[in-house]
Protein backbone atom coordinates (compact mmCIF):
# COMPACT_ATOMS: atom_id res chain seq x y z
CA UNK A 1 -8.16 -15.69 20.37
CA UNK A 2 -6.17 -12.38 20.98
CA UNK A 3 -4.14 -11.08 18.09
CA UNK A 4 -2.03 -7.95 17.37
CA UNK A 5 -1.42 -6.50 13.90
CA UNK A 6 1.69 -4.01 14.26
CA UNK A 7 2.58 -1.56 11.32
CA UNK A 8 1.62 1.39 9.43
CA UNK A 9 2.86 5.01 8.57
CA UNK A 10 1.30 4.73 5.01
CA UNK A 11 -1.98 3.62 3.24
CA UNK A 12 0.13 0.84 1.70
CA UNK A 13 1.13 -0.63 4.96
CA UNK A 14 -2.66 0.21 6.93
CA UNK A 15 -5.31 -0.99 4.53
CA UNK A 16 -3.49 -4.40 4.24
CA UNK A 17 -3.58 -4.66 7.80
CA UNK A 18 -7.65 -3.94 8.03
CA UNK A 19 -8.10 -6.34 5.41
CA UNK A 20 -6.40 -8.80 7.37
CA UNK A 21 -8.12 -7.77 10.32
CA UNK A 22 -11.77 -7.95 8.93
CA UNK A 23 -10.73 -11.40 7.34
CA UNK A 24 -10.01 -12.72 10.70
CA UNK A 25 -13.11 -11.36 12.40
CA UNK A 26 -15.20 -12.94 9.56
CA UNK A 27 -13.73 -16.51 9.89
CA UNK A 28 -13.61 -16.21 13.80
CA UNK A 29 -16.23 -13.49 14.97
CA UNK A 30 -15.25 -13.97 18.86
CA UNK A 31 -11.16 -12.99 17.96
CA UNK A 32 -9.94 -10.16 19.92
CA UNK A 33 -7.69 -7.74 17.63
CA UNK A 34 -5.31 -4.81 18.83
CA UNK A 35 -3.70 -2.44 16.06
CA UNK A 36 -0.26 -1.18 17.05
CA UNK A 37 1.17 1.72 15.30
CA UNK A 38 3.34 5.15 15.18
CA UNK A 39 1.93 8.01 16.93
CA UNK A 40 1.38 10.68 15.10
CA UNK A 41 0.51 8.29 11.47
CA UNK A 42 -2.69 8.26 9.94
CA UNK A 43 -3.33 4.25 11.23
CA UNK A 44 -4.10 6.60 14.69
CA UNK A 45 -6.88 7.93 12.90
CA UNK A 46 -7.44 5.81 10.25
CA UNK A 47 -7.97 2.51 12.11
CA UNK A 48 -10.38 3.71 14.27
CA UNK A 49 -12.55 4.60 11.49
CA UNK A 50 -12.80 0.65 10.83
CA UNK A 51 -13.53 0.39 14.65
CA UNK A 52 -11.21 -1.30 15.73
CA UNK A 53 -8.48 -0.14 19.42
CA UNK A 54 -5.07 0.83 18.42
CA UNK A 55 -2.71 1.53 20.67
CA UNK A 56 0.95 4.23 19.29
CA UNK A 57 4.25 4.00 19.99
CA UNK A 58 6.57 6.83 19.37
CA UNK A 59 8.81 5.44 16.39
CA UNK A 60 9.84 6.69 13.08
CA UNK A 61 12.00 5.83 10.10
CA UNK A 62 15.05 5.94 9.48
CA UNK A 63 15.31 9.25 7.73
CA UNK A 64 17.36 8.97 4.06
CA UNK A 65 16.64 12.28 2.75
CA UNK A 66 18.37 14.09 5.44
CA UNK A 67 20.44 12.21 7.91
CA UNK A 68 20.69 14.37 10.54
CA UNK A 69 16.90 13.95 11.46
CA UNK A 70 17.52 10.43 12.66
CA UNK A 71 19.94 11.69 15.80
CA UNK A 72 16.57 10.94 18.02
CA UNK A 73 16.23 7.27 16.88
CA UNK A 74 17.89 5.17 18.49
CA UNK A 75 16.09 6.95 21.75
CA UNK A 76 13.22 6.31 20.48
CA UNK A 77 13.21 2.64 19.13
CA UNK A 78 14.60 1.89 23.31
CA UNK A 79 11.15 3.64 24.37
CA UNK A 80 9.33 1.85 21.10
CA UNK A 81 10.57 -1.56 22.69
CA UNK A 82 9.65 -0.95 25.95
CA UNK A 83 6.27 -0.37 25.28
CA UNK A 84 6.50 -3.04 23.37
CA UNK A 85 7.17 -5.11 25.92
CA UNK A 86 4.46 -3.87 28.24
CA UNK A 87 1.66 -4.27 25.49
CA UNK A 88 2.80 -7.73 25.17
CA UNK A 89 2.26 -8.40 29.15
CA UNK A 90 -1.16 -6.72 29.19
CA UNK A 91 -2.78 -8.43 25.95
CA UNK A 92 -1.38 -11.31 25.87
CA UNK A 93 -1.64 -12.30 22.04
CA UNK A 94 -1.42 -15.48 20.85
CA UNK A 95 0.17 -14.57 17.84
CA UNK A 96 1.76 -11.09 16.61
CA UNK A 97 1.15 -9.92 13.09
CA UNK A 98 3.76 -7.48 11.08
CA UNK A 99 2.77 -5.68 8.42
CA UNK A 100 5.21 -3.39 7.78
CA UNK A 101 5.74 0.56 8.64
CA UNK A 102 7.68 2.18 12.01
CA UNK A 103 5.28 0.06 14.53
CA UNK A 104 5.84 -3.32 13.40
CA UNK A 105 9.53 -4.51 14.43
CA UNK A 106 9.24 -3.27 18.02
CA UNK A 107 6.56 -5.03 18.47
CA UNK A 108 7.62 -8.82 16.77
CA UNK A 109 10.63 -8.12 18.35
CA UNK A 110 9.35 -8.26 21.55
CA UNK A 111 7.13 -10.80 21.12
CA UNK A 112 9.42 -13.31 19.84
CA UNK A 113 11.53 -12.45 22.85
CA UNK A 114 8.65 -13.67 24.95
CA UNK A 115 8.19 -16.76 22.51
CA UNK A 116 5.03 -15.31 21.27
CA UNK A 117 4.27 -16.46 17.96
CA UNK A 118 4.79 -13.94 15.06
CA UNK A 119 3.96 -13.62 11.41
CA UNK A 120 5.32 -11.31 9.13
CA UNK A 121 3.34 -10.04 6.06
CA UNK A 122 6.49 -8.72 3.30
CA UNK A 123 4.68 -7.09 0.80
CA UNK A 124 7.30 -6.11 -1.74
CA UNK A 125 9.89 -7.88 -3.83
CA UNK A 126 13.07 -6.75 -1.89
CA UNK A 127 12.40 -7.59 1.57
CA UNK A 128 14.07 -4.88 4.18
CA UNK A 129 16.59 -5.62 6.54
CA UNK A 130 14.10 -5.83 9.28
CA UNK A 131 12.07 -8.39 8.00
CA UNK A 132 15.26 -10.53 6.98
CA UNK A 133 16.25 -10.15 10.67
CA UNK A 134 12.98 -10.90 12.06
CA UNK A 135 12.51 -13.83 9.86
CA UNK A 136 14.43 -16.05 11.59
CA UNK A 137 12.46 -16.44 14.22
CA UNK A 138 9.10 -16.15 12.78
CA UNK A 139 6.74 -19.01 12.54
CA UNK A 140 5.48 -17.86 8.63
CA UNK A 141 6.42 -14.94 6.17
CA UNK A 142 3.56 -14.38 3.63
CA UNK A 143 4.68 -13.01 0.47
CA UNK A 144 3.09 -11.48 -3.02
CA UNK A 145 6.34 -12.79 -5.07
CA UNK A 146 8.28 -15.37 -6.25
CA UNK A 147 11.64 -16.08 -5.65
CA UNK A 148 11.60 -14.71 -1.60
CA UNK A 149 13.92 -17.41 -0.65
CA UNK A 150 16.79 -14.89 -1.19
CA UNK A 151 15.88 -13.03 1.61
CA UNK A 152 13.98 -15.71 3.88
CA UNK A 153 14.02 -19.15 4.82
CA UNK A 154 12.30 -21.30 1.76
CA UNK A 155 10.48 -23.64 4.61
CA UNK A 156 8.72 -20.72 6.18
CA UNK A 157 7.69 -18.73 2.65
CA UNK A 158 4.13 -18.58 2.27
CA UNK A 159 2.57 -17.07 -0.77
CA UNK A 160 -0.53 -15.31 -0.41
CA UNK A 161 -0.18 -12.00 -2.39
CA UNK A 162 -0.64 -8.76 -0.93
CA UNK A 163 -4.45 -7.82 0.81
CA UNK A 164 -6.40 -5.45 -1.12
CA UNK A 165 -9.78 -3.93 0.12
CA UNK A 166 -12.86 -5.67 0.11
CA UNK A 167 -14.43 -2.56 -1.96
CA UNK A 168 -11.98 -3.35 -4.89
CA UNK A 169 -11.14 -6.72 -4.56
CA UNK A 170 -14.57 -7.70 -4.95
CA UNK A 171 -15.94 -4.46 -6.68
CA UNK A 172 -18.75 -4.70 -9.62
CA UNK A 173 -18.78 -0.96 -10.18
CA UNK A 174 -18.24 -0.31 -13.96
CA UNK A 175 -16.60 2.51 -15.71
CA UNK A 176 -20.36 4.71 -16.03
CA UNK A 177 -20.65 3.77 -12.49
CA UNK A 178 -17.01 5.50 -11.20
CA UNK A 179 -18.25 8.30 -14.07
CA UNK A 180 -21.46 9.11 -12.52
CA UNK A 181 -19.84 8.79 -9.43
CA UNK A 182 -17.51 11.47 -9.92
CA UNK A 183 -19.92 13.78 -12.55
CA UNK A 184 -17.79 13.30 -15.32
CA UNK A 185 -17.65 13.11 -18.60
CA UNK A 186 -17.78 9.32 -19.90
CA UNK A 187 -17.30 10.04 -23.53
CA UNK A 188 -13.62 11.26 -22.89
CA UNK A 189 -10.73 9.50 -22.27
CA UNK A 190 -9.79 9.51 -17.51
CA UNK A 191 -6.33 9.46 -16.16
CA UNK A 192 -6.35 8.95 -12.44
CA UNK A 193 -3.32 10.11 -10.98
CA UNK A 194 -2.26 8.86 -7.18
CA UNK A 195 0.71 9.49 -5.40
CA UNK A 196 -0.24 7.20 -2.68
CA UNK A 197 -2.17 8.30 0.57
CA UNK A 198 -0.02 11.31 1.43
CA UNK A 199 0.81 11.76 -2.32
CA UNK A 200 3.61 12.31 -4.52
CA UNK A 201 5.39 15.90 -5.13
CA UNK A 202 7.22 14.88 -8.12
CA UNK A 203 4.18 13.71 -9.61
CA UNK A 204 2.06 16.07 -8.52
CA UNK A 205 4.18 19.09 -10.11
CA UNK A 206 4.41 16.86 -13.30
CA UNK A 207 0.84 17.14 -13.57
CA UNK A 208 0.63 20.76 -12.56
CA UNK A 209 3.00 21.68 -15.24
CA UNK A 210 1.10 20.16 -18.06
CA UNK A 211 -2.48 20.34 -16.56
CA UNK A 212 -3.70 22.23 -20.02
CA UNK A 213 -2.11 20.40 -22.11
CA UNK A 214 -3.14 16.57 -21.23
CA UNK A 215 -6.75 18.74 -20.37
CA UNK A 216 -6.87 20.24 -24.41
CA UNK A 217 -6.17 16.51 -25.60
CA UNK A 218 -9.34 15.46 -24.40
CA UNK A 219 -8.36 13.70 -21.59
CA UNK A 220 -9.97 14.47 -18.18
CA UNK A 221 -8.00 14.02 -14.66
CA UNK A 222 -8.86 12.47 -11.09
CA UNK A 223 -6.22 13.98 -9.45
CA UNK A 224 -5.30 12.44 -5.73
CA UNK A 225 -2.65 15.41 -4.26
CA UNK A 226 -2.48 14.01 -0.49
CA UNK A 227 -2.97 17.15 1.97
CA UNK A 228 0.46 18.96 1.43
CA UNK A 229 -0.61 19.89 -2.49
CA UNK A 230 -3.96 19.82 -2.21
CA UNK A 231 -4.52 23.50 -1.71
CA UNK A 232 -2.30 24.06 -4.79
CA UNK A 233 -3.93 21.72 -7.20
CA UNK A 234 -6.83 22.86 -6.22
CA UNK A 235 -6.30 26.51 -7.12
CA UNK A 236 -4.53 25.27 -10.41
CA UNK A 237 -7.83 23.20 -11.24
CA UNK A 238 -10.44 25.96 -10.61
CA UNK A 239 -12.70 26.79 -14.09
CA UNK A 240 -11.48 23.40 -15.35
CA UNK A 241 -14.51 21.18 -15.72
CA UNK A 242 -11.83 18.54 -16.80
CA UNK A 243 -9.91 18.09 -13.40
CA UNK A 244 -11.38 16.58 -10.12
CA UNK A 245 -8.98 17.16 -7.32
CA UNK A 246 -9.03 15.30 -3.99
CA UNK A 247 -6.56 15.40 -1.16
CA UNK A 248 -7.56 11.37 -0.57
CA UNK A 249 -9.77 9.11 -2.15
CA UNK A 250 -11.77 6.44 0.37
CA UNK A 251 -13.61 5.60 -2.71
CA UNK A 252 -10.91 3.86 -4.57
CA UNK A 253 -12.88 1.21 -5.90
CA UNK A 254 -15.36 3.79 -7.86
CA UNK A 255 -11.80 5.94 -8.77
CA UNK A 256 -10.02 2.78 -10.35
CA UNK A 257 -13.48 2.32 -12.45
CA UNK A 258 -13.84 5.12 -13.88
CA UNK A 259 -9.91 5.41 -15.27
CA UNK A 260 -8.55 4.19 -18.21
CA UNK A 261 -4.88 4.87 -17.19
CA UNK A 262 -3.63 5.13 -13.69
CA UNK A 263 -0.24 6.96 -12.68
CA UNK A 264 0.94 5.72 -9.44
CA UNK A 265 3.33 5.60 -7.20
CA UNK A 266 4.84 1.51 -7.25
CA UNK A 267 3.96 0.25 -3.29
CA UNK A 268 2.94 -3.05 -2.95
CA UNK A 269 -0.52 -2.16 -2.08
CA UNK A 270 -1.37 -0.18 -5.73
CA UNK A 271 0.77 -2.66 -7.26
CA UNK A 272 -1.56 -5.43 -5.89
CA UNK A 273 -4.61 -3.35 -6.20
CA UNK A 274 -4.13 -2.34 -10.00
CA UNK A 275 -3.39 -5.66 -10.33
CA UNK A 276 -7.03 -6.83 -9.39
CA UNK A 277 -8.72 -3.31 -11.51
CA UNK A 278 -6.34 -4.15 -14.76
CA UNK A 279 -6.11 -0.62 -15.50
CA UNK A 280 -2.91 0.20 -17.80
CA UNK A 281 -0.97 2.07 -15.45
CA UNK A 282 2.95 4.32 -15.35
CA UNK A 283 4.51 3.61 -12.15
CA UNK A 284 6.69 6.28 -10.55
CA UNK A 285 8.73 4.76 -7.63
CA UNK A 286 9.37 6.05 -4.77
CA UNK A 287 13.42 7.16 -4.86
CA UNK A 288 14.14 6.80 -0.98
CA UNK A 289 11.75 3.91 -0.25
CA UNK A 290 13.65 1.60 1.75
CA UNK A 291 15.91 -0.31 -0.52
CA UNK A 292 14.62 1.07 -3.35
CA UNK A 293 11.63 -1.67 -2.88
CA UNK A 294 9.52 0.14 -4.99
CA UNK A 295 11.77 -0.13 -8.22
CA UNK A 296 11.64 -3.62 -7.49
CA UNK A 297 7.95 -3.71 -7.07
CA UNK A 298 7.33 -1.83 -10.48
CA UNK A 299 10.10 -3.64 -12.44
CA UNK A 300 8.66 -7.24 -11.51
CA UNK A 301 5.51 -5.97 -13.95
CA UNK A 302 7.32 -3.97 -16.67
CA UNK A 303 9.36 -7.35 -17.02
CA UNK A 304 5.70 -8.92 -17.94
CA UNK A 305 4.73 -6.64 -19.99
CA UNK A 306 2.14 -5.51 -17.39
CA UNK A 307 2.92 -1.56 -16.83
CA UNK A 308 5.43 1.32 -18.19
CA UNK A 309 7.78 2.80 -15.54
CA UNK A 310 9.06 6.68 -15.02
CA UNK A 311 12.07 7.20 -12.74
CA UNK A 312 11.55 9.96 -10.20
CA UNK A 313 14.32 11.62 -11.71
CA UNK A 314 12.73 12.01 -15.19
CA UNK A 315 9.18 12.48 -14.27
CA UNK A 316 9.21 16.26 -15.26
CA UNK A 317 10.53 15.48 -19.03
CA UNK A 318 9.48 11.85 -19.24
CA UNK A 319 5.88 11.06 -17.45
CA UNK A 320 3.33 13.17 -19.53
CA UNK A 321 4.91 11.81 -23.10
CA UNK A 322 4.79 8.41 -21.66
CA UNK A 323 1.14 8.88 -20.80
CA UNK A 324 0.35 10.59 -23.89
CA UNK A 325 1.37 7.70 -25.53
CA UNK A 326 -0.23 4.73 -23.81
CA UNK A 327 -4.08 6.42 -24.12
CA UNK A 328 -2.85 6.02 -27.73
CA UNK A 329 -2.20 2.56 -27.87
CA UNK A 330 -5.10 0.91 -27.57
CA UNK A 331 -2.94 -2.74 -28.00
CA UNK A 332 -0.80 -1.66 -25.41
CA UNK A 333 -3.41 -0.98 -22.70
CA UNK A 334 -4.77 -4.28 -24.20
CA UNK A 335 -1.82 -6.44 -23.15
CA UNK A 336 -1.41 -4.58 -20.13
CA UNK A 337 -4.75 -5.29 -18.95
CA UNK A 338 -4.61 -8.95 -19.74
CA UNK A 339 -0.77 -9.15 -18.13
CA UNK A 340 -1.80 -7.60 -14.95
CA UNK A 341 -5.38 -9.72 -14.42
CA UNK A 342 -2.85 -12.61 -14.60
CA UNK A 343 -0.89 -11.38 -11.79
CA UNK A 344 -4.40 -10.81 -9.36
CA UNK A 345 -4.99 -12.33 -6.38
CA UNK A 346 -8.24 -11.64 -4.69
CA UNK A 347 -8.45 -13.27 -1.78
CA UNK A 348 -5.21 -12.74 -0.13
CA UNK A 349 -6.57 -11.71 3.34
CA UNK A 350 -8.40 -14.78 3.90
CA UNK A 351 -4.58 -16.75 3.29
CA UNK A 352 -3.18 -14.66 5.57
CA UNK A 353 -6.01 -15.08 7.98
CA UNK A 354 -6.27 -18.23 7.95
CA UNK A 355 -2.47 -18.91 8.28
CA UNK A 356 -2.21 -16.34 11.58
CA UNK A 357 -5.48 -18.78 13.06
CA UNK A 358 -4.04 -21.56 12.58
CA UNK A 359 -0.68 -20.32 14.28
CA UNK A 360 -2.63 -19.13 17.60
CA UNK A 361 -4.76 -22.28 17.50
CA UNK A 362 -1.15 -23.80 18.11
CA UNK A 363 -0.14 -21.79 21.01
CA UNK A 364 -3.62 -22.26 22.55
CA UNK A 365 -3.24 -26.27 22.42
């Protein structure tokens, strides 16, 4: 059984695709796996770490912040498929796996070209174009949300919710165990803040600017910057007792334990993950995620009553209040909690693995 997973760029779109990945090997021990992503991502370093081959193309996104940076594109998605084409030929997959990111849309492209079978994994609530397009010809989408027949065909919907970590889907750490774990304080009140794996500016300077203040409140801060702030945070947070600053956090599972309110970023991954933890949480989306997914993603719990949303826009003014607020209301975090432990689905990566088996046991017979 020979499978590639294609995708990456961010945690949200790698540690999905693991989790898949170690699903797989566990029901079927003897399946061979290749990881395609984006040189130059963290899956190139990242992946590896799980030990498992991946092999880069040289992709990237298209670029909304500043349009002249995508001038080099289309040259590169022509190498991208190429490649493409040739990993095809030399592994030979029976099936072809897209999780999302720069990697993964080459790669089922190709495949489906040469009738490989392909499944895409859409993690958020507004599909992107290049799912929609590669839909058509996939044999299964899985999706974490209802109502994904606007963007794909109802007969080939499959929903399996979005793959979370084994560490935190099945985690028994308790709050005195992410406490110790992080030589805190346990009598006071933790906000975790994460921007996602490469972190968050506008959140980050949000917290900067009112470090002493949330700090003099009594509440103490895990504080994930992602390596362009981390330097800076960590400067602001020296003497302060009341701040732990990391650049990333592998040990999510002892993080989300120890919190009592998360601020986060709204991808599909910490949306599924804080889902599972049922920590109260104030999403931030993303502005220039593609299609504004993450708005989506974060407005599909506020609707349930299952998390408070900032705009990106009005995180200076608006975030910190917001916060402020919610460690207040103890019946708020109460509802919250119950909402989002409705929402949790732990076992999404053995659906998913299961359903890509099953679809190379069928080009095998």
């Amino acid at each position: 059984m020979r499978i590639i997973i294609a995708g990456g760029g961010t945690g949200g779109h790698i540690f999905p695709a693991i989790a898949i990945a170690n699903a797989i090997k566990r029901i079927n021990p003897m399946a061979k796996i290749l990881f395609v992503g984006a040189i130059g991502k963290m899956e190139m370093e990242k992946v590896p770490q799980e030990g498992y081959e991946i092999v880069g193309l040289d992709i990237a996104g298209f670029n909304r912040s500043n349009i002249w940076k995508n001038f080099s594109l289309p040259f590169k998605l022509l190498k991208s498929l190429w490649k493409a084409k040739s990993i095809i030929r030399s592994f030979n997959p029976n099936v072809v796996v897209g999780v999302g990111g720069y990697a993964s849309f080459p790669m089922l492209r190709e495949a489906q070209k040469a009738m490989v079978p392909t499944l895409i994994q859409e993690q958020n609530s507004f599909a992107g174009k290049s799912n929609q397009i590669l839909a058509k010809h996939a044999k299964a989408v899985c999706v974490a949300y209802e109502k994904m027949d606007q963007f794909f065909p109802s007969k080939k919907i499959v929903l399996t919710g979005n793959p979370v970590r084994a560490a935190i889907a099945h985690s028994k750490a308790s709050r005195s165990d992410g406490q110790l774990w992080l030589n805190m304080n346990p009598e006071k009140k933790t906000l975790l803040v994460v921007g996602g794996s490469l972190g968050a500016k506008s959140i980050n300077e949000a917290i900067d600017k009112h470090l002493e203040e949330l700090t003099n409140d009594g509440i103490q801060i895990v504080w994930q910057t992602g390596k362009p702030y981390h330097s800076v945070a960590n400067q602001r947070a020296t003497n302060n007792g009341a701040v732990k600053v990391f650049d990333f956090i592998r040990e999510m599972d002892l993080a989300y334990a120890a919190a009592d309110v998360v601020v986060s970023r709204a991808g599909a991954l910490a949306i599924a993950e804080l889902c599972i933890v049922a920590k109260p949480v104030v999403f931030v989306p993303y502005p220039y995620a593609a299609e504004d997914h993450q708005t989506s993603n974060a407005a599909a719990l506020v609707m349930h009553n299952a998390a408070e949303m900032v705009r990106d826009s009005d995180v200076m003014e608006e975030l910190i209040p917001k916060v402020k607020l919610l460690f207040k209301d103890e019946l708020a975090q109460s509802v919250m909690k119950r909402n989002l432990k409705s929402m949790a689905i732990t076992d999404a990566d053995d659906r998913i693995a299961n359903r890509v088996l099953n679809i190379a046991k069928e080009k095998t017979s």
